[in-house]
Every structure is written in C-alpha cells, then in structure tokens.
PDB file of N, CA and C in Angstrom:
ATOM      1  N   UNK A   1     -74.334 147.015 163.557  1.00  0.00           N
ATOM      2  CA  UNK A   1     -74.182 148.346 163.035  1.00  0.00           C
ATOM      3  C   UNK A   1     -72.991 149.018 163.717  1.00  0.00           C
ATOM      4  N   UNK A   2     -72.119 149.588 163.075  1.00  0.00           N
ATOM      5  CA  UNK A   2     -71.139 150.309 163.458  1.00  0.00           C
ATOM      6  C   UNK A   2     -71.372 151.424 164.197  1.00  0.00           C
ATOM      7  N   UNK A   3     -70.543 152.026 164.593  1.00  0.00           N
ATOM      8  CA  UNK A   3     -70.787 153.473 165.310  1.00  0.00           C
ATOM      9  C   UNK A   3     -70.902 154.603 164.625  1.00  0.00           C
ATOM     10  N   UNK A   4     -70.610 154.495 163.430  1.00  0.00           N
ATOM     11  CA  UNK A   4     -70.271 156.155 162.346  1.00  0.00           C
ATOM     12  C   UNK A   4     -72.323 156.134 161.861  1.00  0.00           C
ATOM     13  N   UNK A   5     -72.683 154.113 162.221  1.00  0.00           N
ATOM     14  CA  UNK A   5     -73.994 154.738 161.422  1.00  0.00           C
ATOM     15  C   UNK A   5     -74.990 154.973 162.720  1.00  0.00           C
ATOM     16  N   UNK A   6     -74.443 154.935 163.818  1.00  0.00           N
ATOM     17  CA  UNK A   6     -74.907 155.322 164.997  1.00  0.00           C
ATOM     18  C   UNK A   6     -75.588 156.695 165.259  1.00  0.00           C
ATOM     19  N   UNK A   7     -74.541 157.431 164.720  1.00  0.00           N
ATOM     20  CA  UNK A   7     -73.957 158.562 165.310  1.00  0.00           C
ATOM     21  C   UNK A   7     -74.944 159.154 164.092  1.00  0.00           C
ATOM     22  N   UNK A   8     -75.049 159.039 162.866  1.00  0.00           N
ATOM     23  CA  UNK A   8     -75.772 159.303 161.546  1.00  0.00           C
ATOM     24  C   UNK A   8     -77.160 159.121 161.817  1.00  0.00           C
ATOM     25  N   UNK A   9     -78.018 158.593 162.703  1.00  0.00           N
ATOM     26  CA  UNK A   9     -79.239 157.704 162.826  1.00  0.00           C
ATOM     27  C   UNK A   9     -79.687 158.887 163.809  1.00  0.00           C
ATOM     28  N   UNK A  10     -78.964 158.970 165.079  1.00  0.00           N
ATOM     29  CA  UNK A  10     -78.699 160.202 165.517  1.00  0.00           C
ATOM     30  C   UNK A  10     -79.081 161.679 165.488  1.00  0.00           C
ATOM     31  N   UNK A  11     -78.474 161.877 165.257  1.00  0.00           N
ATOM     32  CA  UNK A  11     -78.110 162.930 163.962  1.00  0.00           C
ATOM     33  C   UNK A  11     -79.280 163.529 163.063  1.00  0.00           C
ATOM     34  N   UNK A  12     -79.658 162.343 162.051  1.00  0.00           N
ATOM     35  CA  UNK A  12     -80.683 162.598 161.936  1.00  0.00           C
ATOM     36  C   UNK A  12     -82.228 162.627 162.893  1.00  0.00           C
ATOM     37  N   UNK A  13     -82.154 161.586 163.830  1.00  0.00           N
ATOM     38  CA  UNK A  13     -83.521 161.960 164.261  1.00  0.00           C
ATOM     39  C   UNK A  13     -83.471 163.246 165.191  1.00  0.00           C
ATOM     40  N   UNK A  14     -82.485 163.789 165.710  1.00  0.00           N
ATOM     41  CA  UNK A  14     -82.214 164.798 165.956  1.00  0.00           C
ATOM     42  C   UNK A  14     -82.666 166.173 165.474  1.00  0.00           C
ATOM     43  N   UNK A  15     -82.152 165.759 163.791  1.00  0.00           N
ATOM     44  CA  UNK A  15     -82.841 167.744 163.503  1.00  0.00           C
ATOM     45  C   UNK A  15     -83.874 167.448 162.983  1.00  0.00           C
ATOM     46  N   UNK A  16     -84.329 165.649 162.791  1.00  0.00           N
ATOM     47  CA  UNK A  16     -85.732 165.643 162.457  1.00  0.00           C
ATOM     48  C   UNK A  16     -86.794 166.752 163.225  1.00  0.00           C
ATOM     49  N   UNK A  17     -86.541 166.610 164.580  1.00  0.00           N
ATOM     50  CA  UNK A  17     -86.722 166.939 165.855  1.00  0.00           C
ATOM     51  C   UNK A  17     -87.228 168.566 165.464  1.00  0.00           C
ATOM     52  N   UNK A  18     -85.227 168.974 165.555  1.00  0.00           N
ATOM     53  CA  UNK A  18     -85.340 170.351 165.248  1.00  0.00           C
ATOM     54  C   UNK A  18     -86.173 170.570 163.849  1.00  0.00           C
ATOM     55  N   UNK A  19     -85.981 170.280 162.664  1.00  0.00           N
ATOM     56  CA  UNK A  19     -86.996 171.038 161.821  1.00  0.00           C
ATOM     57  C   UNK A  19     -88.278 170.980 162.407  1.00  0.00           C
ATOM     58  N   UNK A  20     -88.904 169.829 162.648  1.00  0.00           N
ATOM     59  CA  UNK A  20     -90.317 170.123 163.121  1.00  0.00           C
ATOM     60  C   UNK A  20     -90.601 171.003 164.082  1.00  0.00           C
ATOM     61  N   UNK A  21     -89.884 171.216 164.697  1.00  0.00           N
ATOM     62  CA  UNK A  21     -90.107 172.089 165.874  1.00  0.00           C
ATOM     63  C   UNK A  21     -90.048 173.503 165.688  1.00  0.00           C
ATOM     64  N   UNK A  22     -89.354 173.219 164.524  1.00  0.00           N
ATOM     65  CA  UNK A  22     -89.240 175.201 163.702  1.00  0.00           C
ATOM     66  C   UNK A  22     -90.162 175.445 162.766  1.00  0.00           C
ATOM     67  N   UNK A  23     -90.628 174.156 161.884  1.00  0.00           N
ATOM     68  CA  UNK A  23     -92.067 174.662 161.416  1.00  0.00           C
ATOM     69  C   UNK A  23     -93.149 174.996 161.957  1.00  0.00           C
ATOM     70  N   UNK A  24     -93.135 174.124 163.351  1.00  0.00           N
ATOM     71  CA  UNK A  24     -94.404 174.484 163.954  1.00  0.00           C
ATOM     72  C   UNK A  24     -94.439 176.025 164.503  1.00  0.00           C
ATOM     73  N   UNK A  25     -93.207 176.541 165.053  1.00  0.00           N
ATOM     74  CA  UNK A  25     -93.451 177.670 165.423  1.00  0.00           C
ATOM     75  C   UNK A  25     -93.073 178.919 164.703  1.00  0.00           C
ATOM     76  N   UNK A  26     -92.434 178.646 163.671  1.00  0.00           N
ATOM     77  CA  UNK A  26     -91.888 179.837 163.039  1.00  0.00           C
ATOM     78  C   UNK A  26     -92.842 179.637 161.215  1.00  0.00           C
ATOM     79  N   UNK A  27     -93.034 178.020 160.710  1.00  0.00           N
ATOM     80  CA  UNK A  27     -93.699 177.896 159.608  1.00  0.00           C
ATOM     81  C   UNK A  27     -93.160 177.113 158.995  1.00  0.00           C
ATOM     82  N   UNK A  28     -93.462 176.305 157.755  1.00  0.00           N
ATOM     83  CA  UNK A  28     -92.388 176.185 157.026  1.00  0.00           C
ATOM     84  C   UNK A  28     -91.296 176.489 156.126  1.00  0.00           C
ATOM     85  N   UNK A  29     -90.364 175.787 156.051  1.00  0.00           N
ATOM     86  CA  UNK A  29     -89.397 176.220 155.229  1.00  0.00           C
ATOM     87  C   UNK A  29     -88.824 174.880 154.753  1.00  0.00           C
ATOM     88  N   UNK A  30     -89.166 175.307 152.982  1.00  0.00           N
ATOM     89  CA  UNK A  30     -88.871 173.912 152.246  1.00  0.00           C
ATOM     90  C   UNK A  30     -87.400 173.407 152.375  1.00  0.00           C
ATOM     91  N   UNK A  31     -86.222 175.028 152.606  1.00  0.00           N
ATOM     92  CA  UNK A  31     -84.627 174.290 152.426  1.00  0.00           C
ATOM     93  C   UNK A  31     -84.359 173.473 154.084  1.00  0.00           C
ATOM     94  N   UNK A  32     -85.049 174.004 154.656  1.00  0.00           N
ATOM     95  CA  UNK A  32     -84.853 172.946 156.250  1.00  0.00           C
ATOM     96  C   UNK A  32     -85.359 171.492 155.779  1.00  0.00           C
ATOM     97  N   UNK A  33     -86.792 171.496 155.017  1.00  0.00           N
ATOM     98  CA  UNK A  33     -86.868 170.082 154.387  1.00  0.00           C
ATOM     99  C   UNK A  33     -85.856 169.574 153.623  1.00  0.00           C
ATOM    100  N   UNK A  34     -85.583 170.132 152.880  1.00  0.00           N
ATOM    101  CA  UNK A  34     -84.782 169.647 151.777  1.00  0.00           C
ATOM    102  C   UNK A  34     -83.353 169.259 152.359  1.00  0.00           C
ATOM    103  N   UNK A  35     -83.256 170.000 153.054  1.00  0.00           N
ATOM    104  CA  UNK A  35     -81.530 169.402 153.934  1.00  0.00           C
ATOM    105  C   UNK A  35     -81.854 168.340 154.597  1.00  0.00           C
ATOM    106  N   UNK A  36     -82.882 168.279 155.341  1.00  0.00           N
ATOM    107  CA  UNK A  36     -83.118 167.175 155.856  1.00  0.00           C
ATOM    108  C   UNK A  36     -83.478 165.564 155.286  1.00  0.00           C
ATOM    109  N   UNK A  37     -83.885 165.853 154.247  1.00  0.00           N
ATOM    110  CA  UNK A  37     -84.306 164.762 152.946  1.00  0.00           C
ATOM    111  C   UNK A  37     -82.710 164.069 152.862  1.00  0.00           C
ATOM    112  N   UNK A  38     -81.922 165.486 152.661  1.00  0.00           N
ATOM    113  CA  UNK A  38     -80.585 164.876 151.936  1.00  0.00           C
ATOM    114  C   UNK A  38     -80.241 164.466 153.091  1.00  0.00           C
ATOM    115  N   UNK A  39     -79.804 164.568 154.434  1.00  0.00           N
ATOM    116  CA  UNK A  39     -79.210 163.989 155.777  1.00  0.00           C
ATOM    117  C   UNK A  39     -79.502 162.816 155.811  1.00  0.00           C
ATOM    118  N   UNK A  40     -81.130 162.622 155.319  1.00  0.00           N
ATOM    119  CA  UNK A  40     -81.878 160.898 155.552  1.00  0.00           C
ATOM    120  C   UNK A  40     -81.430 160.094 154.473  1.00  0.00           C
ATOM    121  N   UNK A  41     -81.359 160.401 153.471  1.00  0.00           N
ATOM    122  CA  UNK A  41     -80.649 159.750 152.303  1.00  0.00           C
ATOM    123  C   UNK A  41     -79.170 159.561 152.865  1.00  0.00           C
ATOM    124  N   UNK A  42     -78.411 159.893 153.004  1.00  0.00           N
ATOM    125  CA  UNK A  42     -77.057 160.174 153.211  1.00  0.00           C
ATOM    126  C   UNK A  42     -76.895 158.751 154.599  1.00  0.00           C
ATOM    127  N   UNK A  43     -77.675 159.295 155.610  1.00  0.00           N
ATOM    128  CA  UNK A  43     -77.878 157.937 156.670  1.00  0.00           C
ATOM    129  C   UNK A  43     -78.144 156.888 156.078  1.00  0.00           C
ATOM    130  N   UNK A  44     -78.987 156.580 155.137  1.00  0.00           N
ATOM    131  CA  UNK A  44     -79.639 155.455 154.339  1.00  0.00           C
ATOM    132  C   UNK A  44     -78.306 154.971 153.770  1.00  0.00           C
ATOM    133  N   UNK A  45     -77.644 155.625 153.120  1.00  0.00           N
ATOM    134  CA  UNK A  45     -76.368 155.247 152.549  1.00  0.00           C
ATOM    135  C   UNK A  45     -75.175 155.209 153.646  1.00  0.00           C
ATOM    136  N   UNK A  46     -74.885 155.360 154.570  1.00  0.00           N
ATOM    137  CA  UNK A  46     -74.209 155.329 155.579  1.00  0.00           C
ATOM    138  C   UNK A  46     -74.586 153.592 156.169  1.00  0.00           C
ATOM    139  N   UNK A  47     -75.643 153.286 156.229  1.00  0.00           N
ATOM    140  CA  UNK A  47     -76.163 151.966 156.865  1.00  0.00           C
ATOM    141  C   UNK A  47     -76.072 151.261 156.040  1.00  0.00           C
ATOM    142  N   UNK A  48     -76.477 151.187 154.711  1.00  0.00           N
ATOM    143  CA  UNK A  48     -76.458 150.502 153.992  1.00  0.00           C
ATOM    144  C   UNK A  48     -74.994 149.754 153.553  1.00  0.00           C
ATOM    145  N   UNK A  49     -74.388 150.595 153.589  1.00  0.00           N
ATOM    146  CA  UNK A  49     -72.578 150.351 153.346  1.00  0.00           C
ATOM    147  C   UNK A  49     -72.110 150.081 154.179  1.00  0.00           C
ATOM    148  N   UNK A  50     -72.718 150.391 155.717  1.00  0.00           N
ATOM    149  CA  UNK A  50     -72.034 149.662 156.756  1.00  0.00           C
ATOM    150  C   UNK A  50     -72.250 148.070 157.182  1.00  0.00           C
ATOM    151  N   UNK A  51     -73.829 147.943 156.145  1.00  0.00           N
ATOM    152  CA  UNK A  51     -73.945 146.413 156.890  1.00  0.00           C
ATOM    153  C   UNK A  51     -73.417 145.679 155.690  1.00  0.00           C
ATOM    154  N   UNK A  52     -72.653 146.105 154.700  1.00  0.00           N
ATOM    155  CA  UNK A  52     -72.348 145.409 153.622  1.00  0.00           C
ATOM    156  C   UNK A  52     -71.344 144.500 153.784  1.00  0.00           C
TER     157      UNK A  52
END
C-alpha cells in the first residue's frame, strides 16, 4: 500500500473517532454521518486504485 492510501485510512479512522465522539456528547448529526460515509467510500477508492 502506498502512502497517499496511508494517510486516507488515517484520516478516516480519525474523524471516525471524532464523529463518534460528537454524537455521544453533543447527539447526532446525520451531515457528520454523511461526510463521513463519503470520506470511507473515497478511502475505499483510494486503496482500491492503489493496489491496482
């Protein structure tokens, strides 16, 4: 795996992190999901093209 999908893997488990940590204390909020959906998709496609 390259470094760009490193850094993406990252990244995401990162604000995985942060959203959960803001639902739990503040509630949810579907566009923090929803950005985050698209970040994980986006990594998915980042890896995927990198191991190609």
């Amino acid at each position: 795996m390259q470094t760009p999908a490193k850094t993406m893997i990252a990244c995401t488990a990162v604000s995985l992190l942060a959203v959960t940590t803001y639902s739990v204390a503040m509630g949810s909020n579907g566009w923090l999901w929803f950005t985050w959906v698209v970040l994980g998709l986006t990594t998915v496609g980042v890896i995927v093209t990198s191991e190609a």
